[in-house]
Structure formats: structure tokens, C-alpha cells
N, C-alpha and C. Protein backbone atom coordinates (compact mmCIF):
# COMPACT_ATOMS: atom_id res chain seq x y z
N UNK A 1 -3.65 26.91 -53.93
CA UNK A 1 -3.67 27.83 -52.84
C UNK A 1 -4.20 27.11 -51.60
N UNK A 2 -3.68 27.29 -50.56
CA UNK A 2 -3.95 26.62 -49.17
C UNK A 2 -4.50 27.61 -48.35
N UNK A 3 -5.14 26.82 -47.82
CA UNK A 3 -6.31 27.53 -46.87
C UNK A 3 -5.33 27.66 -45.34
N UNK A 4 -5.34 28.66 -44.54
CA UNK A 4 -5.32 28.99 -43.36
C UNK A 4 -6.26 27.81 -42.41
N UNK A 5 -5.17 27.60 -41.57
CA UNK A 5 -5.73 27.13 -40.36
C UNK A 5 -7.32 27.82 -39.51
N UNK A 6 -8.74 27.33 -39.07
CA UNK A 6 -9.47 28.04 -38.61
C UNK A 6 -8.81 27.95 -37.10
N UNK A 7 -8.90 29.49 -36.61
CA UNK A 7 -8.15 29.71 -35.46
C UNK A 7 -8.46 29.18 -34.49
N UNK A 8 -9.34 27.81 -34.30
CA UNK A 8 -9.28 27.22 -33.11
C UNK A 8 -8.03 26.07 -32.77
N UNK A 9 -7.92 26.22 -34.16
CA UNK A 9 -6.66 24.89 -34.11
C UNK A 9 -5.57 25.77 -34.02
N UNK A 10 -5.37 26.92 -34.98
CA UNK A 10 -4.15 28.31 -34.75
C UNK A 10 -3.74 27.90 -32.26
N UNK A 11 -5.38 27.74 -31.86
CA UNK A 11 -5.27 27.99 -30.37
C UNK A 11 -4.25 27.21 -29.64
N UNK A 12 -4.64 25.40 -29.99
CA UNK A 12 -4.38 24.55 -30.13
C UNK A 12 -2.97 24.03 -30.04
N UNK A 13 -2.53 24.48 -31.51
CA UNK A 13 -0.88 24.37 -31.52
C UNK A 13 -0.39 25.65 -30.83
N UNK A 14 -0.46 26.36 -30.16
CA UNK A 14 -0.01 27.13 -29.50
C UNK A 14 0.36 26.90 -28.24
N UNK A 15 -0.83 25.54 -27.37
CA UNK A 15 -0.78 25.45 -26.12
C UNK A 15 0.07 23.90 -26.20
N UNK A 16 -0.08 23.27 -27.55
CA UNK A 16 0.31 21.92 -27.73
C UNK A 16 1.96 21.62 -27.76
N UNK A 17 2.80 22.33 -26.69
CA UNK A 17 4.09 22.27 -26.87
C UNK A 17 4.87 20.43 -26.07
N UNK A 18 5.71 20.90 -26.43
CA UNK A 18 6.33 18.98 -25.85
C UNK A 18 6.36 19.21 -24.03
N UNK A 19 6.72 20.45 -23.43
CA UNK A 19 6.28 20.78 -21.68
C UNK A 19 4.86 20.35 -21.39
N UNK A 20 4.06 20.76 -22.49
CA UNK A 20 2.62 20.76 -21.89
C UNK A 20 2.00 19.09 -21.95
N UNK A 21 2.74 18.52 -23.11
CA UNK A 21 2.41 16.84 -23.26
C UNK A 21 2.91 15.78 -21.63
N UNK A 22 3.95 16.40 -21.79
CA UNK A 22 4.90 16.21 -20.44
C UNK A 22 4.15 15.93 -19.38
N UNK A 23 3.64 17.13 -19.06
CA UNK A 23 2.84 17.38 -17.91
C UNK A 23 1.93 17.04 -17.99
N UNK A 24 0.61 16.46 -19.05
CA UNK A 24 -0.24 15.73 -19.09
C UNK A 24 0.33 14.41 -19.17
N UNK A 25 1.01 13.97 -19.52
CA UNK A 25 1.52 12.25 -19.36
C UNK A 25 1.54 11.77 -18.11
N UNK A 26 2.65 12.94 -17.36
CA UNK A 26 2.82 13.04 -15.91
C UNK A 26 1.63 12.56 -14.95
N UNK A 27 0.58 13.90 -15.01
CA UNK A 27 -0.34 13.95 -14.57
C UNK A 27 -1.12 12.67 -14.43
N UNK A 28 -1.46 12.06 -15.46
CA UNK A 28 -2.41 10.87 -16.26
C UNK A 28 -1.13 9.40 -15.49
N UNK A 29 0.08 9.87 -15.53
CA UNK A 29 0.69 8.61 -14.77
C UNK A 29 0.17 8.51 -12.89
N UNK A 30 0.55 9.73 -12.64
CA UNK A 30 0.60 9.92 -11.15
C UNK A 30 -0.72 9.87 -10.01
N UNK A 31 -1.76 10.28 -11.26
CA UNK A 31 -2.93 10.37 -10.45
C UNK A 31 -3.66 9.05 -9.97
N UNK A 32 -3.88 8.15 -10.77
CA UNK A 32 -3.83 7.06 -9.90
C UNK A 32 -3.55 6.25 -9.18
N UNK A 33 -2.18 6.66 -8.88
CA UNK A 33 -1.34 6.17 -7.60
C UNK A 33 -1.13 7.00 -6.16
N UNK A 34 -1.34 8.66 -6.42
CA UNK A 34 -1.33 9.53 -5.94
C UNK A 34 -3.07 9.57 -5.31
N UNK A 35 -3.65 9.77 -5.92
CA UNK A 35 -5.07 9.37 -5.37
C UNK A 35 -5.51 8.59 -3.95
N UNK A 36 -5.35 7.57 -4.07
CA UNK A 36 -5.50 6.67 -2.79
C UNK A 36 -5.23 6.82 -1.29
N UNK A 37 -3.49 7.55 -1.96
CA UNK A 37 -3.30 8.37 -0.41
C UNK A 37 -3.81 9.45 -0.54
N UNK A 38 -4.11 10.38 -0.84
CA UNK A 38 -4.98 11.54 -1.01
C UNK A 38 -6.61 10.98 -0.20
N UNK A 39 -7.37 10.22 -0.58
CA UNK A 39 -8.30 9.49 -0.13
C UNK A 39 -7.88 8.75 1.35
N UNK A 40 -6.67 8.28 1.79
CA UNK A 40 -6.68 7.77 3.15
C UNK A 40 -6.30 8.84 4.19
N UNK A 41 -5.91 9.89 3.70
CA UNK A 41 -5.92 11.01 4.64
C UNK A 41 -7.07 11.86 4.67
N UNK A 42 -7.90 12.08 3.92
CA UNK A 42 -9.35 12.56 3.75
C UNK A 42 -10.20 11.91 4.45
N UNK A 43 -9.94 11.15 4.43
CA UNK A 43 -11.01 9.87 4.92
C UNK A 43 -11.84 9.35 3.46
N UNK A 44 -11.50 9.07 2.44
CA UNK A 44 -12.54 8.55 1.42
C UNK A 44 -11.79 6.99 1.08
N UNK A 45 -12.64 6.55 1.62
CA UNK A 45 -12.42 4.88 1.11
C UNK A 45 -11.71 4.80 -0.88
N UNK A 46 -10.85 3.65 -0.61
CA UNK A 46 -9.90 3.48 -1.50
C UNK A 46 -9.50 1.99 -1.83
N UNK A 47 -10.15 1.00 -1.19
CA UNK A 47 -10.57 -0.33 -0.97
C UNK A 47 -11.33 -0.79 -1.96
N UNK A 48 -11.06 -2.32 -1.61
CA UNK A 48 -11.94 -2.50 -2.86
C UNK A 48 -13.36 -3.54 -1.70
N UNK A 49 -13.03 -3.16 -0.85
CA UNK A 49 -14.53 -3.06 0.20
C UNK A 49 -14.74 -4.67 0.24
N UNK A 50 -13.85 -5.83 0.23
CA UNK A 50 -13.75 -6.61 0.60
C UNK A 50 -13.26 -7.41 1.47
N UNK A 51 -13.39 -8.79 2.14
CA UNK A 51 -13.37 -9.22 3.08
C UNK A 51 -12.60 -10.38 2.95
N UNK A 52 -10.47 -10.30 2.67
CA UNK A 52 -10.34 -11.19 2.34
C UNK A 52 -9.56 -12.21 3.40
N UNK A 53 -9.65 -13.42 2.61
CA UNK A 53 -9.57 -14.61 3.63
C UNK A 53 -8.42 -15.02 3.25
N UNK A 54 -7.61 -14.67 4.14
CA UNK A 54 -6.19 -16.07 4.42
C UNK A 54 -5.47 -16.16 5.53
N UNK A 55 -4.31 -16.91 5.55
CA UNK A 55 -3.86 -17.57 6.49
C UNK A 55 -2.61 -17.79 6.16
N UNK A 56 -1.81 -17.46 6.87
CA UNK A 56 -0.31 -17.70 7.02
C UNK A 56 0.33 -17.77 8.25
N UNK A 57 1.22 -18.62 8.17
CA UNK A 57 2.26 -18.71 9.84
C UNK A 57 3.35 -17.61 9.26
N UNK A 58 3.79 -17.04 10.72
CA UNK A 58 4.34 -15.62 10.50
C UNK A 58 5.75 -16.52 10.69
N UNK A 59 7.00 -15.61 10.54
CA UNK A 59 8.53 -16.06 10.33
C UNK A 59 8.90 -16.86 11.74
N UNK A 60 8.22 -16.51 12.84
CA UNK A 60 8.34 -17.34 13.87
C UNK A 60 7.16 -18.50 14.37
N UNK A 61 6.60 -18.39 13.39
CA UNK A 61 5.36 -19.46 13.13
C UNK A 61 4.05 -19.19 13.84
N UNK A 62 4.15 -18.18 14.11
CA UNK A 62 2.72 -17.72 15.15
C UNK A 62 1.66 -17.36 13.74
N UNK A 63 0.17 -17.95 13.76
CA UNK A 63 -0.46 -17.84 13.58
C UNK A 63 -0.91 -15.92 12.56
N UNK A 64 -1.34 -16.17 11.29
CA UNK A 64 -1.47 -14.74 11.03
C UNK A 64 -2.82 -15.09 10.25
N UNK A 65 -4.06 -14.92 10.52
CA UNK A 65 -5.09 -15.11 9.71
C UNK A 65 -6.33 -14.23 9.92
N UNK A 66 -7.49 -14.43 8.90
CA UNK A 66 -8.06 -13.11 8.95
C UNK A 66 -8.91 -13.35 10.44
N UNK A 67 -9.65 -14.21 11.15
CA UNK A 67 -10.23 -15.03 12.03
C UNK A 67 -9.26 -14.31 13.04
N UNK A 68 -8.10 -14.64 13.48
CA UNK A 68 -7.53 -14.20 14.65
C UNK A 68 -6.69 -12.96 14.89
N UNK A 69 -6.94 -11.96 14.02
CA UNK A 69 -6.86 -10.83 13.70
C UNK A 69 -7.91 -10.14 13.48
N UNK A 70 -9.37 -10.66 13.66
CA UNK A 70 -10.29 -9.87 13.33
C UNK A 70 -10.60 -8.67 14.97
N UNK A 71 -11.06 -7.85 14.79
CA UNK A 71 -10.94 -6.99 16.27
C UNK A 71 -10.11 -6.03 16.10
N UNK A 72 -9.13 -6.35 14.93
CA UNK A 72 -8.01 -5.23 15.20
C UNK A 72 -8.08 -4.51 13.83
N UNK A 73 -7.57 -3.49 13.82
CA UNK A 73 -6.96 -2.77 12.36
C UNK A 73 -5.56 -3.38 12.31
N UNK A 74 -5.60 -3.87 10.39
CA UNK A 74 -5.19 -4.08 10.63
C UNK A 74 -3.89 -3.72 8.90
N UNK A 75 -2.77 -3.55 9.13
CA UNK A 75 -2.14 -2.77 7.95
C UNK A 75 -1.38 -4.10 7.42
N UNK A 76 -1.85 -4.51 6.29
CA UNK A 76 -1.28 -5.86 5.20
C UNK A 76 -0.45 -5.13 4.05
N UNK A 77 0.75 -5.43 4.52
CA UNK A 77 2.11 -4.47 3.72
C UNK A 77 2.93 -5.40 2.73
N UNK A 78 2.32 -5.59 1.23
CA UNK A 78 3.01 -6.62 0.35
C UNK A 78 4.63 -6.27 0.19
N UNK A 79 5.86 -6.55 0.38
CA UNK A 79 6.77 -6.03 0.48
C UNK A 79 7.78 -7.24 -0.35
N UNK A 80 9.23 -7.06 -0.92
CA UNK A 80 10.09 -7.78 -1.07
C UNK A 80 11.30 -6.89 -0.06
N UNK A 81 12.46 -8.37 -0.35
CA UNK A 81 14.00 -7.48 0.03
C UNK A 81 14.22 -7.10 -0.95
N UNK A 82 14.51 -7.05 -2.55
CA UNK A 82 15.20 -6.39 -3.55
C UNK A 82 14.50 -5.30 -3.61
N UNK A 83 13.32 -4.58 -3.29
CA UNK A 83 12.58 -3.68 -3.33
C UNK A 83 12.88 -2.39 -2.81
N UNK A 84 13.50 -1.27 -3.34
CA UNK A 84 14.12 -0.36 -2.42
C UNK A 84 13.11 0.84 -1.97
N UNK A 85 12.22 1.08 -2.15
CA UNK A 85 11.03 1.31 -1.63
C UNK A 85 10.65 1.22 -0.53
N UNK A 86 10.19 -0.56 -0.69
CA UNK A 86 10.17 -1.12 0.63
C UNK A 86 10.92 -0.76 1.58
N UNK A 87 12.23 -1.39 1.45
CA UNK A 87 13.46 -0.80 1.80
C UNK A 87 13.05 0.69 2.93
N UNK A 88 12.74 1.46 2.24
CA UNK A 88 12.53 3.09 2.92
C UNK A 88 11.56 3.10 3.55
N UNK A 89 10.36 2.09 3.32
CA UNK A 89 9.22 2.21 3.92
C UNK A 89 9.03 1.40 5.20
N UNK A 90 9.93 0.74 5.62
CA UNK A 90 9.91 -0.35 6.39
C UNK A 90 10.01 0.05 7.87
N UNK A 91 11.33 1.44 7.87
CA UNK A 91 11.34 2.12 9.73
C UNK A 91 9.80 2.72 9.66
N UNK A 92 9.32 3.53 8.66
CA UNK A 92 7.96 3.98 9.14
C UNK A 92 7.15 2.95 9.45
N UNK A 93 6.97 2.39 9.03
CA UNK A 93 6.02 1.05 9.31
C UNK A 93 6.51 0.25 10.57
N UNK A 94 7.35 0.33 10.95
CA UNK A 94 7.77 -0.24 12.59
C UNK A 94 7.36 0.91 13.27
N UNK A 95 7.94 2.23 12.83
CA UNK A 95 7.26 3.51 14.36
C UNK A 95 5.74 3.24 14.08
N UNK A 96 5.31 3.39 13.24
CA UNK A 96 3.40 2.95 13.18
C UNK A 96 3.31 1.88 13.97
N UNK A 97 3.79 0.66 13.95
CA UNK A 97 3.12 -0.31 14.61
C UNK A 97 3.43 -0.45 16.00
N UNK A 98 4.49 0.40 16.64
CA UNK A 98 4.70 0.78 18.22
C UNK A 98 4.14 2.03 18.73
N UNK A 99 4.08 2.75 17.63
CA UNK A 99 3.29 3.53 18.13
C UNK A 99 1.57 3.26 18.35
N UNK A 100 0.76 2.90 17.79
CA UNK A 100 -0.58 2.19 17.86
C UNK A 100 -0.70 0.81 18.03
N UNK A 101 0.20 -0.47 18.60
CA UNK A 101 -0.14 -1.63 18.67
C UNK A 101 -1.00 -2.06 19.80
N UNK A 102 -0.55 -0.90 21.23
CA UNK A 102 -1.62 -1.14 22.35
C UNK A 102 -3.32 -0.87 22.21
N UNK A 103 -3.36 -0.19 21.38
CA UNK A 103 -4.44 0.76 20.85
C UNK A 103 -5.41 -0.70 19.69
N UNK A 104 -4.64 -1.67 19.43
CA UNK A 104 -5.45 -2.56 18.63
C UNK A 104 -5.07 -2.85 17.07
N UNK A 105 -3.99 -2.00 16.62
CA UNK A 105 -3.47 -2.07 15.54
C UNK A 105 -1.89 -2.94 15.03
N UNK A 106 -2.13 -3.63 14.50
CA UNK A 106 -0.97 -4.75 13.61
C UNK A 106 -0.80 -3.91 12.43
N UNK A 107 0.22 -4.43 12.14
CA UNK A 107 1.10 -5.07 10.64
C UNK A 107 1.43 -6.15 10.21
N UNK A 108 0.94 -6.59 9.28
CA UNK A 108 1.41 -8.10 8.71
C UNK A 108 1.98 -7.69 7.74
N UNK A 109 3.50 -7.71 8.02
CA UNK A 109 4.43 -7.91 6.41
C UNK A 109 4.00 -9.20 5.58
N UNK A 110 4.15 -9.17 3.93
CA UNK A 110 3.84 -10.39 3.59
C UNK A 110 5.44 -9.99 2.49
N UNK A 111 6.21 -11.00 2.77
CA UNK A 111 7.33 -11.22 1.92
C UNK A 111 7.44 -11.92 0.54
N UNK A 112 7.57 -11.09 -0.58
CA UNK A 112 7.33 -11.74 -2.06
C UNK A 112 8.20 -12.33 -2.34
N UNK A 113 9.20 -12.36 -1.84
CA UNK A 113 10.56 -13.05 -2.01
C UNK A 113 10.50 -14.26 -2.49
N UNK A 114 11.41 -14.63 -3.60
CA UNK A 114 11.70 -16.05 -4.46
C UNK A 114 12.76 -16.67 -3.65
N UNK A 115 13.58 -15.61 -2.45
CA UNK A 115 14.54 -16.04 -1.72
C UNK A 115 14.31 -16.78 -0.86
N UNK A 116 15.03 -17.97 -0.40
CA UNK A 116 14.91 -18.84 0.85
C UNK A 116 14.34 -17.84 2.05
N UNK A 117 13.51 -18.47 2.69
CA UNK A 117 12.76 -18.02 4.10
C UNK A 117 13.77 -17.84 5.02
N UNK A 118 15.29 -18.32 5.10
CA UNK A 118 15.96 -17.82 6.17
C UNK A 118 16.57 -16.45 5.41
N UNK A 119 16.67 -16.17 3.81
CA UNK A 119 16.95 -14.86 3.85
C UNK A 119 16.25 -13.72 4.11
N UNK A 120 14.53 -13.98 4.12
CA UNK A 120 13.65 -12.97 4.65
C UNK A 120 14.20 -12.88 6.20
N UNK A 121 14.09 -14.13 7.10
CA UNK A 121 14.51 -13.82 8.37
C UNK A 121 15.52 -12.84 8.30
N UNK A 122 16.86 -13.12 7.80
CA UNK A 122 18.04 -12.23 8.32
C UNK A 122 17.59 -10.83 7.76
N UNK A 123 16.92 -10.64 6.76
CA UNK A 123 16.46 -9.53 6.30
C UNK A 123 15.67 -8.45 7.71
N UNK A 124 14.61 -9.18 7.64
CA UNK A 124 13.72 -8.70 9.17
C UNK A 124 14.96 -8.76 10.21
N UNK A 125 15.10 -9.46 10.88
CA UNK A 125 16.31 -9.40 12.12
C UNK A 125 17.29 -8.11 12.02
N UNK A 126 17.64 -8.18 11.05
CA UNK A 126 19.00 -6.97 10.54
C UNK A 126 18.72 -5.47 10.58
N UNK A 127 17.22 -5.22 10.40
CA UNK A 127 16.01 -4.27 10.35
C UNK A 127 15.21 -4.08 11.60
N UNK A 128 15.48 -4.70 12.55
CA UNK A 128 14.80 -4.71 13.54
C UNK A 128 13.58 -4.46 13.63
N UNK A 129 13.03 -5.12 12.42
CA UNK A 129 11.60 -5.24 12.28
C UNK A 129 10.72 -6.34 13.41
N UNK A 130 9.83 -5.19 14.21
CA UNK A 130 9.12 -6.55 15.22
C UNK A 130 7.45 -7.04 14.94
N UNK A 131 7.34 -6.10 14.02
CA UNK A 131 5.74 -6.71 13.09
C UNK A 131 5.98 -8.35 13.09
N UNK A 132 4.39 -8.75 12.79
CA UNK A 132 4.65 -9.70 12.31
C UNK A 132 4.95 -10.32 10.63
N UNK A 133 5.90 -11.14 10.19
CA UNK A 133 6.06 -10.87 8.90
C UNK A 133 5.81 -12.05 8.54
N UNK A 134 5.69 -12.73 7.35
CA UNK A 134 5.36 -14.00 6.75
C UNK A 134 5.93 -14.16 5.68
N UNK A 135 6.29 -14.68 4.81
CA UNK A 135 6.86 -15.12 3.52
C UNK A 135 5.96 -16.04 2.92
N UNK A 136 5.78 -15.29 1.57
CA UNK A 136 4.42 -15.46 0.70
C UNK A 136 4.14 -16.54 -0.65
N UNK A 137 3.58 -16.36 -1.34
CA UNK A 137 3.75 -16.82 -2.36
C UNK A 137 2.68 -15.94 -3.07
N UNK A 138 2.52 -15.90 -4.38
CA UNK A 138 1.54 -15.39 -5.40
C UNK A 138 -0.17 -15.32 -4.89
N UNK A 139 -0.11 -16.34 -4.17
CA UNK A 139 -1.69 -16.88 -3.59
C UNK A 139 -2.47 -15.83 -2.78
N UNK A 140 -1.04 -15.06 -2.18
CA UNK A 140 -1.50 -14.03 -1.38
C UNK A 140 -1.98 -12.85 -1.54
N UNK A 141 -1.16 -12.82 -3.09
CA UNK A 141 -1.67 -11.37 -3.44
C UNK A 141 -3.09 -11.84 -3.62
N UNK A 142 -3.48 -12.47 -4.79
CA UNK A 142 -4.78 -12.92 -4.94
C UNK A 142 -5.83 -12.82 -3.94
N UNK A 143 -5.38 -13.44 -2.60
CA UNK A 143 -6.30 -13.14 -2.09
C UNK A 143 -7.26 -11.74 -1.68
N UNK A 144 -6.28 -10.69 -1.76
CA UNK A 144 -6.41 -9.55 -1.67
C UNK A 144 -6.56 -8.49 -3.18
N UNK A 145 -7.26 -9.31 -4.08
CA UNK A 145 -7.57 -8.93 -5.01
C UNK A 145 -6.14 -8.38 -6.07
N UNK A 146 -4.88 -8.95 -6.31
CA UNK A 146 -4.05 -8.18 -6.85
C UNK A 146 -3.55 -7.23 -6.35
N UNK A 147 -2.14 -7.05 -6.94
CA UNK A 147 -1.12 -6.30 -6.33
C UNK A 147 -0.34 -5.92 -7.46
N UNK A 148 -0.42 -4.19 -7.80
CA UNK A 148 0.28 -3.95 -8.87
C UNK A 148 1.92 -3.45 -8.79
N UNK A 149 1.96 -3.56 -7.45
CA UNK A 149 3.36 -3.12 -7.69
C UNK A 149 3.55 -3.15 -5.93
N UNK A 150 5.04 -2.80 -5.77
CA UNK A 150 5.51 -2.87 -4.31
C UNK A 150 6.48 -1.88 -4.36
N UNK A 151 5.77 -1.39 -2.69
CA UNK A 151 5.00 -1.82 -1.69
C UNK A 151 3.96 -1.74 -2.20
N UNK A 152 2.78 -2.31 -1.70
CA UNK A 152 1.37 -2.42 -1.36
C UNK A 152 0.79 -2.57 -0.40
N UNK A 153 -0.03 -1.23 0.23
CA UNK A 153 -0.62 -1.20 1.61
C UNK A 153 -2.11 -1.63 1.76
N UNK A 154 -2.45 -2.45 2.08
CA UNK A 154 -3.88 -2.83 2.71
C UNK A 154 -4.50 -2.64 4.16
N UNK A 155 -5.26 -1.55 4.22
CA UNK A 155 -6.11 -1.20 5.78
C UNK A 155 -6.98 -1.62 5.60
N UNK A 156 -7.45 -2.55 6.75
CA UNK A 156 -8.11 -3.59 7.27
C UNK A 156 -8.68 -2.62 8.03
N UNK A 157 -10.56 -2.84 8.34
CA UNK A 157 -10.93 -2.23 9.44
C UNK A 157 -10.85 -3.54 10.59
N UNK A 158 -11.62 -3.09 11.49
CA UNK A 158 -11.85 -4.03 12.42
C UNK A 158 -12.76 -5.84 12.34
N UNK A 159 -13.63 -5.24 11.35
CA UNK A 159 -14.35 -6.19 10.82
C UNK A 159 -13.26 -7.35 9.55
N UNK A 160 -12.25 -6.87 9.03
CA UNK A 160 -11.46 -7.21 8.32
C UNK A 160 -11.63 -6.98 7.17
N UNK A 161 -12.58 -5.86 7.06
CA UNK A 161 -13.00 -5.11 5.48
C UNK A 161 -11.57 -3.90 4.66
N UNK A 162 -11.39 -4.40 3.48
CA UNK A 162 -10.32 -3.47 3.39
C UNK A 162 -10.90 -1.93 3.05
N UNK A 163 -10.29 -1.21 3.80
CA UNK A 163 -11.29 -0.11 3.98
C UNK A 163 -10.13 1.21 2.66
N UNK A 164 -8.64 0.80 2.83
CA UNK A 164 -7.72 1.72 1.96
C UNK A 164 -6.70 0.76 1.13
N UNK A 165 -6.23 0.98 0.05
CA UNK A 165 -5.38 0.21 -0.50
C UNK A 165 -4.62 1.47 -0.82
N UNK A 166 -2.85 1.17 -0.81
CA UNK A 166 -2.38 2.31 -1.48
C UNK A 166 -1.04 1.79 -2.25
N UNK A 167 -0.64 2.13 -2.54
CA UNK A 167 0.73 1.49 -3.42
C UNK A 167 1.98 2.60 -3.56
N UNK A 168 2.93 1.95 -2.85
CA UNK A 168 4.20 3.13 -2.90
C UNK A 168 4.88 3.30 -1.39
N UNK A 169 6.07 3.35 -0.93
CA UNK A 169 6.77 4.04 0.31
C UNK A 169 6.03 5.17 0.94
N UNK A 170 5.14 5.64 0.34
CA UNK A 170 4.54 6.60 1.78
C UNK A 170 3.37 6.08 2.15
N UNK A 171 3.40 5.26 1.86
CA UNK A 171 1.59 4.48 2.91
C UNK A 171 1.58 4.77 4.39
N UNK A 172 2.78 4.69 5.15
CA UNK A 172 2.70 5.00 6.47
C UNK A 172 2.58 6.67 7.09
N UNK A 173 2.78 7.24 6.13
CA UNK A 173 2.52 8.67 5.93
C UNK A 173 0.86 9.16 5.85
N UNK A 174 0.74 8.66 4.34
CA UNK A 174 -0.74 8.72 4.54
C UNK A 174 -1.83 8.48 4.66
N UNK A 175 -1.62 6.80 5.51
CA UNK A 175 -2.38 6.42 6.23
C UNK A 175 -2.63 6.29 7.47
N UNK A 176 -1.72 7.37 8.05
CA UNK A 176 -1.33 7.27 9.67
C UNK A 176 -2.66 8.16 9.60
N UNK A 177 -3.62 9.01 9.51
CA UNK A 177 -5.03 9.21 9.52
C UNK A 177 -5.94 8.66 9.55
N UNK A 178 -5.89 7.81 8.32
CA UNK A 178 -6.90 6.55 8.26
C UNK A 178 -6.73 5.88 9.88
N UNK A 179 -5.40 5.30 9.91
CA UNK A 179 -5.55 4.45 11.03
C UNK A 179 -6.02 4.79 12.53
N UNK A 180 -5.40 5.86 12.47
CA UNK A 180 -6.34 6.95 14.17
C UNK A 180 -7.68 6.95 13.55
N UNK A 181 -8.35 6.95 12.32
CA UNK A 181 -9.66 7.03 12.51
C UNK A 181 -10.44 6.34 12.64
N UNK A 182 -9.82 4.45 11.80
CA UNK A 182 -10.05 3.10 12.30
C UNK A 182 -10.31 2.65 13.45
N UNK A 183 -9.17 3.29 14.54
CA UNK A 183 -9.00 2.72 15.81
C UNK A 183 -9.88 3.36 16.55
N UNK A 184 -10.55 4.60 16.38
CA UNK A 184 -11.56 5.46 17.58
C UNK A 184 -12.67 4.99 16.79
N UNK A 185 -13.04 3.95 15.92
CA UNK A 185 -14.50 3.85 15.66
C UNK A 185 -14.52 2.52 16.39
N UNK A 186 -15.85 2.29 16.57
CA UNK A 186 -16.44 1.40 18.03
C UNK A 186 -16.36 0.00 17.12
């Protein structure tokens, strides 16, 4: 003879359907990517509150480093061309950087591309991208503590502290807060 379930577990399999797993998987996927921008429009730091150092010549060779960029906010956007993401995220990220560049705020594209440096150019050119952009190598992510996926947004305060990190096509969405709040602090 078999014993009955004690009705807390009877509760249990009741709420334990394959919708409700769903939606906790979901949940448990989304929230840590979803988070960050949630935090750069709040204002709650999302950084990993470091101060990183590098240096790259941009696609027309002008100077991109943390030293001559310091003063400004500043938005470090890990990006590829096969990336369709990127791809979508790329006009917002040009109206951001004309819209606030007089104001003290950049964009440094950094290009992950395995592709020859003149295909990033025609890439940018074709896009009428006027940020400044660079073509990268692995070294870069590193410097910025890792990069789990692309896009990847890095806000720089003025000091060159990363103050938001976010990952995904709407960084220019929800960090267009953060950055008005970067730029009015002294």
C-alpha cells in the first residue's frame, strides 16, 4: 500500500507545469543582461569601477587612448561587422554621439573583426559612421576586463572610471540617462 503524497508537494506539482519552468529559465536567462540597463537608467552603477588603460590609433589614425580622452565621457562600444545587433545599434550610437559630442561626450567603436582593416573601413564609410572607430584585437577586450558577448557598452566617466557596462543593441537607449547625468557632473 502506498502512501499519499504530504500536500505540500500535492502544492508543488500543481504550480510545477513546463509554462512555469519556461518562465523561470527565461527569467534566470534575462536578468542578468537586462539588469545593467535597468541600473544605467536609474542611475545605479553597473561597472566594474575600473580605470582601464589603452591605446589605439582610430581607422584614420588619430590617436584614441585613455590619457587623451580623459575629460570626456566617454561610450567604448565593442562591436563586429557580422554582428547584427551591432548592425541595429550602430544609427543610435551615431544620433548619441551628435547629439552630445559638443557637450564633452565620444564614442570609441572598437572593431572585433578577423576581417582586413580596409573591410572595417568600407563597413564604417557605408554607415556613415563619424565616431571614432578602431580595429581591435583580443587585447582590448582584456583591457576592459572581458567581453561576453556583442555589442558591449562601456561608460566611461570623466575621470575614465567605467561607471556602466551593458551588453546588447539597446545600450544607446538605456544609457542615454546615464550619459546626461555623466556630462552635468563637474
Amino acid at each position: 500500500m502506498t502512501e499519499a503524497p504530504p500536500k505540500r508537494f500535492a502544492a508543488l506539482r500543481r504550480h510545477l507545469t513546463i509554462a512555469n519552468v519556461v518562465v523561470v529559465v527565461a527569467l534566470a536567462w534575462a536578468a542578468p543582461r537586462l539588469l545593467p540597463h535597468l541600473g544605467a537608467v536609474v542611475g545605479i552603477r553597473s561597472g566594474a569601477d575600473a580605470v582601464p588603460a589603452y591605446s589605439y590609433a582610430s581607422l584614420d589614425g588619430a590617436p584614441l587612448d585613455a590619457d587623451s580622452l580623459r575629460g570626456q565621457v566617454v561610450l567604448v562600444n565593442f562591436w563586429a561587422t557580422w554582428c547584427t545587433p551591432c548592425r541595429v545599434e550602430m544609427p543610435l550610437l551615431e544620433r548619441m554621439y551628435l547629439r552630445h559630442r559638443d557637450a564633452g561626450f565620444t564614442i570609441v567603436g572598437l572593431a572585433v573583426d578577423r576581417a582586413p582593416t580596409a573591410a572595417v573601413e568600407a563597413f564604417v564609410r557605408e554607415r556613415g559612421i563619424t565616431y571614432p572607430v578602431a580595429h581591435v584585437g583580443a587585447e582590448a577586450e582584456r583591457a576592459f576586463g572581458g567581453v561576453r558577448g556583442y555589442p558591449t557598452s562601456f561608460l566611461l566617466d570623466r575621470s575614465g572610471r567605467i561607471r556602466h557596462t551593458v551588453i546588447g543593441p539597446v545600450a544607446p537607449l538605456s544609457l542615454e540617462p546615464a550619459v546626461r547625468r555623466l556630462l552635468a557632473e563637474p
